[in-house]
N, C-alpha and C. Protein backbone atom coordinates (compact mmCIF):
# COMPACT_ATOMS: atom_id res chain seq x y z
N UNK A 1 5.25 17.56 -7.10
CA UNK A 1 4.23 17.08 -8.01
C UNK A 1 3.91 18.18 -9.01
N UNK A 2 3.66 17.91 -9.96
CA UNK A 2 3.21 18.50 -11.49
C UNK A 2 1.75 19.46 -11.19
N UNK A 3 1.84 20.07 -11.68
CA UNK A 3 -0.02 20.67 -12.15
C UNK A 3 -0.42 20.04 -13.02
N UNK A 4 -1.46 20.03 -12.72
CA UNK A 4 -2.70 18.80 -13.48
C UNK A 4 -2.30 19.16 -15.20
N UNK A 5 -2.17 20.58 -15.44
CA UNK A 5 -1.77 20.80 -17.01
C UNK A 5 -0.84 20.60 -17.45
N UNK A 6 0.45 20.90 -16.52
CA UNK A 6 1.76 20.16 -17.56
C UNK A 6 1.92 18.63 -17.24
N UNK A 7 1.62 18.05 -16.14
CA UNK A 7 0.72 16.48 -16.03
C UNK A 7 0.34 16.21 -17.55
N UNK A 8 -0.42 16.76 -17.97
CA UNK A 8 -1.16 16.42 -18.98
C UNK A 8 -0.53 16.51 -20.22
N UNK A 9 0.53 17.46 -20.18
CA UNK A 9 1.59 17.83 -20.91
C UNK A 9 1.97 16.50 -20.95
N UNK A 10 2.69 16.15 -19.96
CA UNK A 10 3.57 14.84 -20.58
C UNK A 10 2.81 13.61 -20.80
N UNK A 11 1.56 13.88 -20.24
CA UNK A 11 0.94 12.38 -21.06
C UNK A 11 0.73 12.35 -22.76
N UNK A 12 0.45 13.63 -22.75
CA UNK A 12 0.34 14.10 -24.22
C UNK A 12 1.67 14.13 -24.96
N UNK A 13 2.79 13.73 -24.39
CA UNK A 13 4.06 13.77 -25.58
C UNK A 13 4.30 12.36 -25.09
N UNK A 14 4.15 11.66 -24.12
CA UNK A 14 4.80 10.26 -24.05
C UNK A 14 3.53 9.87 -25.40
N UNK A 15 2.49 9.91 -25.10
CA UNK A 15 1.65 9.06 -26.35
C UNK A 15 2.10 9.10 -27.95
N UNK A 16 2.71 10.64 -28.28
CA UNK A 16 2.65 11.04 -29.06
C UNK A 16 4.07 10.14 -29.51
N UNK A 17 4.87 10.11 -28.27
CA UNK A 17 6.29 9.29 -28.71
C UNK A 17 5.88 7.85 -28.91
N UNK A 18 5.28 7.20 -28.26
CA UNK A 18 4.94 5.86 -29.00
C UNK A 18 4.07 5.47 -30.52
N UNK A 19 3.03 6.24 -30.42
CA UNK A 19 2.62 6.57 -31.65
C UNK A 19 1.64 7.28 -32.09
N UNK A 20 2.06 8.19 -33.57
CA UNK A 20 1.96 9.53 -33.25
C UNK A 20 -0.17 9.34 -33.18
N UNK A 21 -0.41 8.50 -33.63
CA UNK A 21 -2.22 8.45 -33.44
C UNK A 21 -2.57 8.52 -32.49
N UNK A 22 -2.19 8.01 -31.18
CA UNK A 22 -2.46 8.14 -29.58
C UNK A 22 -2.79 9.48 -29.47
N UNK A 23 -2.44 9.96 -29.13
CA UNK A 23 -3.05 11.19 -28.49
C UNK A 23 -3.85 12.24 -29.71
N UNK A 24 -4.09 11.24 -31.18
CA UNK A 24 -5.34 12.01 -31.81
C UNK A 24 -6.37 11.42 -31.01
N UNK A 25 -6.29 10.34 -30.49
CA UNK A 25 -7.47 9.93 -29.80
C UNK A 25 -7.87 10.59 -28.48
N UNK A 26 -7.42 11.67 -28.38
CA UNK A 26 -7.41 12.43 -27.28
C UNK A 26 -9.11 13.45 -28.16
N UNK A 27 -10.26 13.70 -27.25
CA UNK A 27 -11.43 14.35 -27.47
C UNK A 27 -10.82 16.10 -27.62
N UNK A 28 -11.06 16.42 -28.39
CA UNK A 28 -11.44 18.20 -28.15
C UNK A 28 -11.23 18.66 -26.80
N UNK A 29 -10.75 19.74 -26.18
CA UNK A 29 -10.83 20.14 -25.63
C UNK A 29 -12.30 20.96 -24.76
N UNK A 30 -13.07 20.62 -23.88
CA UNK A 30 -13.88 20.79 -23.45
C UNK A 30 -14.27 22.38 -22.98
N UNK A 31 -15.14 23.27 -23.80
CA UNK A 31 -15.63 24.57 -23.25
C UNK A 31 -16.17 24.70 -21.81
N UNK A 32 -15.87 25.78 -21.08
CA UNK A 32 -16.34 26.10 -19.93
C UNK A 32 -18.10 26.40 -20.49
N UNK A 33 -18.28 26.25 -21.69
CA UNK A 33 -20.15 26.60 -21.51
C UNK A 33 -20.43 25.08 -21.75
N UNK A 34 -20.04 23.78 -22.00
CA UNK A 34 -19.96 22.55 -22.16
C UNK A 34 -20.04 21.91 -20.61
N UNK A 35 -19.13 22.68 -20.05
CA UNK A 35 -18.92 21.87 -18.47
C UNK A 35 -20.16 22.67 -17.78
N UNK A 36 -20.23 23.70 -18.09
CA UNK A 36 -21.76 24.69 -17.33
C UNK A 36 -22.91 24.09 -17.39
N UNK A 37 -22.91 23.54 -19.15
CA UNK A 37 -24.15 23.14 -19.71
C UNK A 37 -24.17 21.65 -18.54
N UNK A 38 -23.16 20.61 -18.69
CA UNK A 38 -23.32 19.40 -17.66
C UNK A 38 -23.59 19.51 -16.85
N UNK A 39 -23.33 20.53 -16.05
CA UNK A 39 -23.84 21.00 -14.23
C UNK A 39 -25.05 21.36 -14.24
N UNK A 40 -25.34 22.05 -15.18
CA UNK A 40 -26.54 22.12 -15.03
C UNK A 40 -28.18 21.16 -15.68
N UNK A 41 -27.57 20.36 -16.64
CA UNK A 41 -28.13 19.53 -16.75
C UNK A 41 -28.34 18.49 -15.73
N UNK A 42 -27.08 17.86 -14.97
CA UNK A 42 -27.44 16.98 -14.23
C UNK A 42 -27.19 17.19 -12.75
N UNK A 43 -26.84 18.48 -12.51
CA UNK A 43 -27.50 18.58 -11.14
C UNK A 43 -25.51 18.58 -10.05
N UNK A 44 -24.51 18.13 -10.94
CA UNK A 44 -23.27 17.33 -10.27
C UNK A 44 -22.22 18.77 -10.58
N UNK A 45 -21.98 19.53 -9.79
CA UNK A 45 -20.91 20.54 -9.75
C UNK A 45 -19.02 19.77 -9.79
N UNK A 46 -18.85 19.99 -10.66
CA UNK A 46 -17.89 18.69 -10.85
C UNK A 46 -16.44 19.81 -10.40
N UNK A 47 -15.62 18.88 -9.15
CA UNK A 47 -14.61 19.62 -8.72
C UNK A 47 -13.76 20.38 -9.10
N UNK A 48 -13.03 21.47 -9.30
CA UNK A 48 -12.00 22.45 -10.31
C UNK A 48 -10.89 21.29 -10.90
N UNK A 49 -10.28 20.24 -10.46
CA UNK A 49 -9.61 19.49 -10.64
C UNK A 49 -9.74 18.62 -11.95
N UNK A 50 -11.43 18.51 -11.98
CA UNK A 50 -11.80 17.57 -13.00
C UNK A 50 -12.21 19.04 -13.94
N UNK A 51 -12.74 19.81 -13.47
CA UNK A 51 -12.92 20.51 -14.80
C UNK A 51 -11.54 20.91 -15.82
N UNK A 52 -10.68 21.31 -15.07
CA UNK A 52 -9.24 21.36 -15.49
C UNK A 52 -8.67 20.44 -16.31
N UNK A 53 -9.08 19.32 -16.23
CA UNK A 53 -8.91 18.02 -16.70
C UNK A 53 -10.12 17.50 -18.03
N UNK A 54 -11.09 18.62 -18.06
CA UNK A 54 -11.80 18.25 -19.17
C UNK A 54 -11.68 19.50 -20.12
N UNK A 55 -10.70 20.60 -19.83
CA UNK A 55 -10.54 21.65 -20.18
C UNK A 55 -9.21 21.27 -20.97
N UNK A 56 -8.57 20.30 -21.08
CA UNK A 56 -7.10 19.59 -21.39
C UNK A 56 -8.02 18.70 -22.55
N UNK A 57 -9.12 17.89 -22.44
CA UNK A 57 -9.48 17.16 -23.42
C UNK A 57 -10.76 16.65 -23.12
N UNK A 58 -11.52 16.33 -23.80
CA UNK A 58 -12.81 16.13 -23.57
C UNK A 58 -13.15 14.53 -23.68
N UNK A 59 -12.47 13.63 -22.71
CA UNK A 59 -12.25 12.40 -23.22
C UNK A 59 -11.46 11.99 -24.28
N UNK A 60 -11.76 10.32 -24.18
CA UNK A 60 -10.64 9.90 -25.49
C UNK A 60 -12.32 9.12 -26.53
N UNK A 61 -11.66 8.75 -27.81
CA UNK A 61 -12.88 8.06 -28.58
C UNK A 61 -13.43 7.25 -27.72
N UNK A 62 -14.74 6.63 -27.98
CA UNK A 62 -14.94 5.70 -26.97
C UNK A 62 -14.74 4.63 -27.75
N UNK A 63 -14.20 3.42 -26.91
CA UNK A 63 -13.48 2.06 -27.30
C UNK A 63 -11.79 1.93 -27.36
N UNK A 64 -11.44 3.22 -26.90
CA UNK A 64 -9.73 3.27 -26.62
C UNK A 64 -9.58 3.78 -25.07
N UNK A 65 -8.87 2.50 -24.37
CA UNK A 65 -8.68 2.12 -23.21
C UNK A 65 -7.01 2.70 -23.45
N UNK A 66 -6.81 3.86 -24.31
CA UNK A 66 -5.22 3.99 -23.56
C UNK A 66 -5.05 4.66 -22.24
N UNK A 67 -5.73 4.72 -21.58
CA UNK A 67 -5.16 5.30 -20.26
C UNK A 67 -5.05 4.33 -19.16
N UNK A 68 -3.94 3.20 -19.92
CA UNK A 68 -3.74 2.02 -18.75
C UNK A 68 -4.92 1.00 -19.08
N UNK A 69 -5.26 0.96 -19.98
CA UNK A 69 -6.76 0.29 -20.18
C UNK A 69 -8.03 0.50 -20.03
N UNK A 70 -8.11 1.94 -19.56
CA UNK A 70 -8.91 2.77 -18.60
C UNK A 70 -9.36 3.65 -19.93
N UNK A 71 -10.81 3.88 -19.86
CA UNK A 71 -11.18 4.18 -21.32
C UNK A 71 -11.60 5.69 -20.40
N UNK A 72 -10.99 7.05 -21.05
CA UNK A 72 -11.40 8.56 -20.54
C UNK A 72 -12.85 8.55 -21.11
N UNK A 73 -14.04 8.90 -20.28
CA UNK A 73 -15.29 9.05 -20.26
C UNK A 73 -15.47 10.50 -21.03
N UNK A 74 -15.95 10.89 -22.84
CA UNK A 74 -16.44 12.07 -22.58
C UNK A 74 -17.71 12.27 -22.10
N UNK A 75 -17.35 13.71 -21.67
CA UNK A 75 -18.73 14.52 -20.83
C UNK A 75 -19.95 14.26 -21.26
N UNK A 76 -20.40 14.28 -22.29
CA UNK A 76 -21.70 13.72 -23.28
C UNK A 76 -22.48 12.51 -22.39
N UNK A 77 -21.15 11.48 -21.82
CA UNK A 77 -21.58 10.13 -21.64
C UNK A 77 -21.78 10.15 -19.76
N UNK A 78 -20.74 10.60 -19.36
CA UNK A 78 -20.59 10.99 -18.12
C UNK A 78 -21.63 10.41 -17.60
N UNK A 79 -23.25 11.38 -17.72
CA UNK A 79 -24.34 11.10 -16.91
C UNK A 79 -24.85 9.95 -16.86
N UNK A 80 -24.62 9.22 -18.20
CA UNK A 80 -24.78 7.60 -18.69
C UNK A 80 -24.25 6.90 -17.80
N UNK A 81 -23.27 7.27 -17.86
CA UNK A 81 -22.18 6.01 -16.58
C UNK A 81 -22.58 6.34 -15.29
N UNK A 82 -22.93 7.73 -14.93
CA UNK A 82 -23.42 7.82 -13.66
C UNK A 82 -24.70 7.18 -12.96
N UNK A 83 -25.47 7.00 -13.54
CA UNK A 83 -27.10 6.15 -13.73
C UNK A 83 -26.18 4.80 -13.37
N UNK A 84 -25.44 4.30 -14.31
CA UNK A 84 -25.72 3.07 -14.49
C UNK A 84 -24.51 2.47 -13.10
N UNK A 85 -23.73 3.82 -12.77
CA UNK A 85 -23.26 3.29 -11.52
C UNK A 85 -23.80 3.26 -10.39
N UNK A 86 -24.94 4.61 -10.03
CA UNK A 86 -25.64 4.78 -8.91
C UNK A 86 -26.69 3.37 -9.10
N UNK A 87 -26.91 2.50 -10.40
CA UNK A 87 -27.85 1.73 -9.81
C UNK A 87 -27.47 0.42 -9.25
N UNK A 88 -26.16 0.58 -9.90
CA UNK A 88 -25.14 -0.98 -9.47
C UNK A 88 -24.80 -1.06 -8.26
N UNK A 89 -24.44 0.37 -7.53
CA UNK A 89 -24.45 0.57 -5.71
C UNK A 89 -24.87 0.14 -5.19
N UNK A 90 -26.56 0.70 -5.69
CA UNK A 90 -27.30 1.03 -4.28
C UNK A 90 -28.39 -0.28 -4.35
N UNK A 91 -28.28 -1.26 -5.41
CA UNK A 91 -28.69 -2.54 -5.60
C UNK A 91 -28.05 -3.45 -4.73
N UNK A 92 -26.39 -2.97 -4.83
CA UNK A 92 -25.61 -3.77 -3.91
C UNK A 92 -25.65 -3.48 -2.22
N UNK A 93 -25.63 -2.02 -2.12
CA UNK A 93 -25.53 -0.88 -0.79
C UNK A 93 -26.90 -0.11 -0.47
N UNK A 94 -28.37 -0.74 -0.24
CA UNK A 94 -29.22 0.17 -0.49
C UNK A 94 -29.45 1.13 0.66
N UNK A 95 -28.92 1.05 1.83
CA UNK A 95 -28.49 2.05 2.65
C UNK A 95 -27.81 3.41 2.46
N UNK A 96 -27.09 3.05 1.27
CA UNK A 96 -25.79 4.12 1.54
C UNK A 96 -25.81 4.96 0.70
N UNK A 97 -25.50 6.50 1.20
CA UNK A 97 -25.98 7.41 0.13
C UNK A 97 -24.76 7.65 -1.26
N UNK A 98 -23.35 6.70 -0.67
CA UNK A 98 -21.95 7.47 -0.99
C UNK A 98 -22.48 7.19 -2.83
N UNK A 99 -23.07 6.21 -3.25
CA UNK A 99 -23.46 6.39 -4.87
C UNK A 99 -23.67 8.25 -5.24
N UNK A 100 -24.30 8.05 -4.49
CA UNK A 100 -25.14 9.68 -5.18
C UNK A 100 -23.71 10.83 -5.12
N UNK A 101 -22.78 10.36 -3.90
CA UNK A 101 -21.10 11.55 -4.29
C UNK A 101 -20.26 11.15 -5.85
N UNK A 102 -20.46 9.86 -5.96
CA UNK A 102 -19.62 9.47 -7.23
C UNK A 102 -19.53 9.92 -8.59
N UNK A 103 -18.21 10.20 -9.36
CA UNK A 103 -18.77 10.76 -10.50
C UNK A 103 -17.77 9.97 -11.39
N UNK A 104 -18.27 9.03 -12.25
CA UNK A 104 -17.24 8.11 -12.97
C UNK A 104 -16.65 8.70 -13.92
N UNK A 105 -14.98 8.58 -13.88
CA UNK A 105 -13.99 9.22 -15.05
C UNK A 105 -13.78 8.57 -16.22
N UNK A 106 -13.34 7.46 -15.85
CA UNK A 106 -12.61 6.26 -16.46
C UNK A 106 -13.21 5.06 -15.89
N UNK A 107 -13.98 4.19 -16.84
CA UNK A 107 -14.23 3.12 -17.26
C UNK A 107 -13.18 1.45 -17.94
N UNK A 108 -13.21 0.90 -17.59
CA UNK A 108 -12.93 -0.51 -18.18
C UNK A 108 -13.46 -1.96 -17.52
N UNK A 109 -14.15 -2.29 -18.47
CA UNK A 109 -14.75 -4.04 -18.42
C UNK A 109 -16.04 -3.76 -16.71
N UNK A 110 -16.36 -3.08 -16.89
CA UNK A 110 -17.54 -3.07 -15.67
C UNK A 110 -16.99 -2.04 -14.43
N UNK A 111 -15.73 -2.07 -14.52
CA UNK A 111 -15.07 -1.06 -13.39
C UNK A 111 -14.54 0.52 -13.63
N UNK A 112 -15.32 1.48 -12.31
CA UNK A 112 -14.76 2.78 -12.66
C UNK A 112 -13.81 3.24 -11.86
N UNK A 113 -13.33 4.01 -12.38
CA UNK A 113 -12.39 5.67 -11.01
C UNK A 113 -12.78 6.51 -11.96
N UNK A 114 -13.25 6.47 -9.65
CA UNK A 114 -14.60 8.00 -9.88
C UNK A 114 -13.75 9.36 -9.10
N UNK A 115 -14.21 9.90 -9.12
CA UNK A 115 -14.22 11.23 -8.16
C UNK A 115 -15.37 11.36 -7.28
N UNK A 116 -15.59 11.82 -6.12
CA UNK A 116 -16.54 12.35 -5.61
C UNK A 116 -17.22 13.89 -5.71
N UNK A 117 -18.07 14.26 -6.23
CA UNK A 117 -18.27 15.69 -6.54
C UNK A 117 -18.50 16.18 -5.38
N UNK A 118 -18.64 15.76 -4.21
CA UNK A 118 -18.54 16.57 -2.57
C UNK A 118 -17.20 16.80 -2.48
N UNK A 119 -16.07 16.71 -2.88
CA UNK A 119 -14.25 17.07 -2.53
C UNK A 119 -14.02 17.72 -3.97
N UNK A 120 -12.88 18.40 -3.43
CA UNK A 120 -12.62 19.71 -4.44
C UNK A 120 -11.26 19.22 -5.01
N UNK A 121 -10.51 17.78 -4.22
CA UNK A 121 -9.10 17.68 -4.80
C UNK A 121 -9.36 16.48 -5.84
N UNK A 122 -10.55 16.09 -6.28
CA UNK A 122 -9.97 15.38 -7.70
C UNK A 122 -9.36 13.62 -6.99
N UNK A 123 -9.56 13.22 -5.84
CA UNK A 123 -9.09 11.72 -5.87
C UNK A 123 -9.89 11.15 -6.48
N UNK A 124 -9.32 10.55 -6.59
CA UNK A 124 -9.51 8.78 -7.75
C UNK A 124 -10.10 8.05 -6.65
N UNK A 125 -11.09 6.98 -6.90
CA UNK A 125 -11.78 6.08 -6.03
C UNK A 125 -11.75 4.89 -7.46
N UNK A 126 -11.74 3.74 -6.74
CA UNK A 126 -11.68 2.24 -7.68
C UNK A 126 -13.41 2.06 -6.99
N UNK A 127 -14.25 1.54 -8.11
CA UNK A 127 -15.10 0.95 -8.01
C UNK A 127 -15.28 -0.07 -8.81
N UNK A 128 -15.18 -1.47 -8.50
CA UNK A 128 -15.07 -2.94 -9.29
C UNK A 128 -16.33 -3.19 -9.70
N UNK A 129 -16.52 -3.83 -10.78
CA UNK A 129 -17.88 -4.30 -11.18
C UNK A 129 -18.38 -5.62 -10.45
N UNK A 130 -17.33 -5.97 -9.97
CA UNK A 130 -17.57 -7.44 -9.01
C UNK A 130 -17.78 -7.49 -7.61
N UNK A 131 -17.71 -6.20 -7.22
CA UNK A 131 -17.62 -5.94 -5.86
C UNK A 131 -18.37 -4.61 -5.04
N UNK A 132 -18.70 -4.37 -4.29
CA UNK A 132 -19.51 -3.41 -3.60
C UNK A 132 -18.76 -2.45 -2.81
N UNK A 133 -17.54 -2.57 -3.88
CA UNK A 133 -16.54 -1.46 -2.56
C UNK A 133 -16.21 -0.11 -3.34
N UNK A 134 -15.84 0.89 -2.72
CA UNK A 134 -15.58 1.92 -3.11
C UNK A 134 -13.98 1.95 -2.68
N UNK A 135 -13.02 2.22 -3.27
CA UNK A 135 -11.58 2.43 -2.20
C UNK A 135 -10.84 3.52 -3.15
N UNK A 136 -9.96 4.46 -2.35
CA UNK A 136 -8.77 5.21 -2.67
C UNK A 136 -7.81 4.42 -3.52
N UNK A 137 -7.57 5.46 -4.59
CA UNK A 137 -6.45 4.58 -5.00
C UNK A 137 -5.17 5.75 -5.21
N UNK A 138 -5.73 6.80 -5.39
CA UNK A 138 -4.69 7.80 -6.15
C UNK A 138 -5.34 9.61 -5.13
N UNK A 139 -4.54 10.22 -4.46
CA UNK A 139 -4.85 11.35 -4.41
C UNK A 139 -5.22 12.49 -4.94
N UNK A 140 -4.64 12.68 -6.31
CA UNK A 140 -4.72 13.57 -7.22
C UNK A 140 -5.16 13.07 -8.49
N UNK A 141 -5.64 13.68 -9.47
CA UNK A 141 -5.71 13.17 -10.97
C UNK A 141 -4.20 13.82 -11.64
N UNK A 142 -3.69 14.66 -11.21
CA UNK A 142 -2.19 15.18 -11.64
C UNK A 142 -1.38 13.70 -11.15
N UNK A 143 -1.61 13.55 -9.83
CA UNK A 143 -0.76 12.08 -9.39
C UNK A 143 -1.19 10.77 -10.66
N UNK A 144 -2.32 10.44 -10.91
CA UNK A 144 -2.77 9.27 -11.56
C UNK A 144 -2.13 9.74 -12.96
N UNK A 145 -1.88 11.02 -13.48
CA UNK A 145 -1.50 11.00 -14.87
C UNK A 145 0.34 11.21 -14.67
N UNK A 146 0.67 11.66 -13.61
CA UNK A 146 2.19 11.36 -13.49
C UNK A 146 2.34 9.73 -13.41
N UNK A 147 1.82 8.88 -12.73
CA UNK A 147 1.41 7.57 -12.54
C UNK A 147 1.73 6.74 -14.17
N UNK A 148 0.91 7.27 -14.80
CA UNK A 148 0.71 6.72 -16.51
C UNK A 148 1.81 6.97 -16.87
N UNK A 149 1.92 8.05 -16.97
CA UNK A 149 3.52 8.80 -17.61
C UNK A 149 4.33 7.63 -17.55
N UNK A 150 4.46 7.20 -15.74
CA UNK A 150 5.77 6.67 -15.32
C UNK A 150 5.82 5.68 -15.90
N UNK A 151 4.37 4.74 -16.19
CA UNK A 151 4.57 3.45 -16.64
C UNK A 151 5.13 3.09 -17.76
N UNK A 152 4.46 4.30 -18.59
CA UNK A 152 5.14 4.74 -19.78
C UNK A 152 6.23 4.15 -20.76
N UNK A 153 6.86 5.18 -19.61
CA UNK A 153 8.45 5.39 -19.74
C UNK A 153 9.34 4.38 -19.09
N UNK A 154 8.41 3.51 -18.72
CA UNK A 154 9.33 1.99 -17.64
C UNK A 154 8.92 0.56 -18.66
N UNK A 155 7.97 1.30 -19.70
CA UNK A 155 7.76 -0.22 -20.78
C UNK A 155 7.12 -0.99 -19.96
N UNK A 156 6.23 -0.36 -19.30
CA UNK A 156 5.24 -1.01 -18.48
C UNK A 156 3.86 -1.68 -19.12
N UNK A 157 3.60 -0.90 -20.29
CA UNK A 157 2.30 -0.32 -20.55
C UNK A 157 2.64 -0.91 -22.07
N UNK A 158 2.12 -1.86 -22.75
CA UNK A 158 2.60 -1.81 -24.45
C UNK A 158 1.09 -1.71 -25.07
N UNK A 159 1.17 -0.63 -26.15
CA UNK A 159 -0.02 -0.52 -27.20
C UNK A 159 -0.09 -1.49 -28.40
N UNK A 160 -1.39 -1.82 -28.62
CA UNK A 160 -1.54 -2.29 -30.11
C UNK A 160 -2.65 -1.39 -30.88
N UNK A 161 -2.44 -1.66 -31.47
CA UNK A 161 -3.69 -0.83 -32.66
C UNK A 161 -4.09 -2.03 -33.21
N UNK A 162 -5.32 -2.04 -33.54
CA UNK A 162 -6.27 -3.05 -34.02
C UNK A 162 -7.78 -2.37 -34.99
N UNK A 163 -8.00 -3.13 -35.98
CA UNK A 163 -8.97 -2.62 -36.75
C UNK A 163 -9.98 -3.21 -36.67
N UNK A 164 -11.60 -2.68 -36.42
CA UNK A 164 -12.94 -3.35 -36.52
C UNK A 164 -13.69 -2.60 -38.00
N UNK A 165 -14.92 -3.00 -38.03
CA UNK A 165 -15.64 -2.29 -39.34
C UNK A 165 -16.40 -1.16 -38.67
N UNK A 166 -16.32 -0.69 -37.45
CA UNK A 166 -15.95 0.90 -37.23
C UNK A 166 -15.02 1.77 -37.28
N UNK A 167 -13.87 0.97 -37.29
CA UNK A 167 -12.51 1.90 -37.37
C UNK A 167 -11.36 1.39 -36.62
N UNK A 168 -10.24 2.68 -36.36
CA UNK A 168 -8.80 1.61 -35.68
C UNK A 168 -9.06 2.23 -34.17
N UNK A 169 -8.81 1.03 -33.48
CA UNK A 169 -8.51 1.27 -32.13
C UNK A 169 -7.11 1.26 -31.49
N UNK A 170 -7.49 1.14 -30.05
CA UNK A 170 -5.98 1.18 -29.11
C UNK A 170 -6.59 0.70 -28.47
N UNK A 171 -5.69 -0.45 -28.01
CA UNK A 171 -5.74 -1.49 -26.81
C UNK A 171 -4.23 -1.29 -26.00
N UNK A 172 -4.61 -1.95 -24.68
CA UNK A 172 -3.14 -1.76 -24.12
C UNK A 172 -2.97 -2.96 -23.15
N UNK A 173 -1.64 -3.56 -22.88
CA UNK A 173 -1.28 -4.30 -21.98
C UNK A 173 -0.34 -4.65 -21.02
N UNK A 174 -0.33 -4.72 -20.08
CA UNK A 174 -1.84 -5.55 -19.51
C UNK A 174 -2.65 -4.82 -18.66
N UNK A 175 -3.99 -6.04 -18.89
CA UNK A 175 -5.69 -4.55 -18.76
C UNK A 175 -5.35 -4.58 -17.79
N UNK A 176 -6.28 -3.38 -17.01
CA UNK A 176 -6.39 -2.37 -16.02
C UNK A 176 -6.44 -3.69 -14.34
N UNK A 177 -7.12 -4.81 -14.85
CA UNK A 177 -7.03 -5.14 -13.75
C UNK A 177 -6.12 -6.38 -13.11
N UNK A 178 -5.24 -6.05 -14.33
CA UNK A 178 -3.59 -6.94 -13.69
C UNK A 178 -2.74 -6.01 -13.05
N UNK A 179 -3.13 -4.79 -12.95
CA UNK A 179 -1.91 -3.88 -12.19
C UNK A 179 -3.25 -2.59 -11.24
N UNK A 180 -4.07 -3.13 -11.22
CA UNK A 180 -5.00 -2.02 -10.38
C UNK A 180 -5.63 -3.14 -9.37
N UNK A 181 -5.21 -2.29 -7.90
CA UNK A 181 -4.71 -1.02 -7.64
C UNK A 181 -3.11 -0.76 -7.47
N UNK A 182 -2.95 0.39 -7.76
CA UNK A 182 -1.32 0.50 -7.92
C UNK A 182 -0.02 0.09 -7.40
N UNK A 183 0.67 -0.84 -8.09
CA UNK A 183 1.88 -1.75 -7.48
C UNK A 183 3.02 -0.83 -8.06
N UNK A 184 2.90 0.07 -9.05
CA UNK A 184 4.34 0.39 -9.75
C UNK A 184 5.08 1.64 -9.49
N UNK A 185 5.90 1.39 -8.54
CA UNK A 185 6.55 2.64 -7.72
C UNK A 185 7.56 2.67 -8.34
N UNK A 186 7.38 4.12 -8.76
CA UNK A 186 8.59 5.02 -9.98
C UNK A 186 8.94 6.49 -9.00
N UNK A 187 9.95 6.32 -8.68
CA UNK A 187 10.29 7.88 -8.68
C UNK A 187 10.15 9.17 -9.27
N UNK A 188 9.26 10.49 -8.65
CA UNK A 188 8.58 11.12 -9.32
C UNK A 188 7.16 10.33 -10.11
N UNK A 189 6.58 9.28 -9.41
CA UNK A 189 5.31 9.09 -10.13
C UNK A 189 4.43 9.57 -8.92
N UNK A 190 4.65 10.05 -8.20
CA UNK A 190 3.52 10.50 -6.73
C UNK A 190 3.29 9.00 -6.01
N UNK A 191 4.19 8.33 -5.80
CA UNK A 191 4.00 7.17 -5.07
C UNK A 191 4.86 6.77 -4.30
């Protein structure tokens, strides 16, 4: 398996090979006094895995779901989605503390993958907007972006660009929840 950075490497040249705007939609690269400033604003020590991963880019625009349909959360918003997931839980789960471990990455249509900020390796957890479950889907975030890569490169995954009277987007198909949780076993995708 890849390190989370040259991982990121090739997500960043497969986009760039389909078209070259994709990966402008990739956020700034995220400062270590940016990720300090979030920890300490909201209290969530966010695992080396994910900081590594916001140190590569600081999210994508918001309203571009290219990551599989999966829209990259920047840090700015992070705490936003976190509120609005801890209240969708524990409305559903009011027993259970596991809301308060969650830290949502990636967003689409009501559903996240989160991380837990109690584990230090960065898994992916599916949380549905329709459902009260938390589940594994991916071990690594290096695995979930070898994952993308693969789909990639198998013409799994097709982009459109589309224009609103805010600007051009990226859409992709098909959304996140015709192929999640993961059916597409590629050699070398960590599956």
């Amino acid at each position: 398996m890849a390190s989370l950075e040259q991982a990121f490497g090739e997500v960043r040249r497969a986009l760039e090979a389909l078209h070259p705007d994709l990966s402008k939609r990739l956020g700034e690269p995220a400062s270590a006094a940016q990720i300090t400033s979030f920890e300490q604003e909201t209290g969530i020590r966010l695992p080396d895995p994910v900081r590594l991963l916001y140190r590569q880019a600081d999210g994508c625009n918001q309203g571009d779901g290219i990551f599989g349909g999966w829209e990259w959360i920047p840090l700015e918003f992070v705490s936003d989605h976190v509120a609005e997931l801890q209240i969708s839980l524990e409305s559903d789960r009011p027993d259970e503390v596991e809301a308060m471990t969650l830290v949502p990455l990636f967003c689409a249509d009501g559903d996240y993958l989160c991380i837990r900020h109690t584990e230090d390796c960065g898994k992916l957890y599916h949380v549905p907007h329709d459902s009260p479950t938390v589940e594994p889907v991916v071990e690594t975030l290096a695995a979930f972006l070898e994952q993308f890569v693969a789909r990639l490169s198998a013409g799994a995954l097709v982009f459109s660009q589309f224009t609103t009277p805010r600007g051009a987007y990226f859409s992709v198909s098909p959304p996140n929840r015709d192929y999640w949780p993961p059916d597409f076993d590629q050699p070398g995708s960590g599956y």
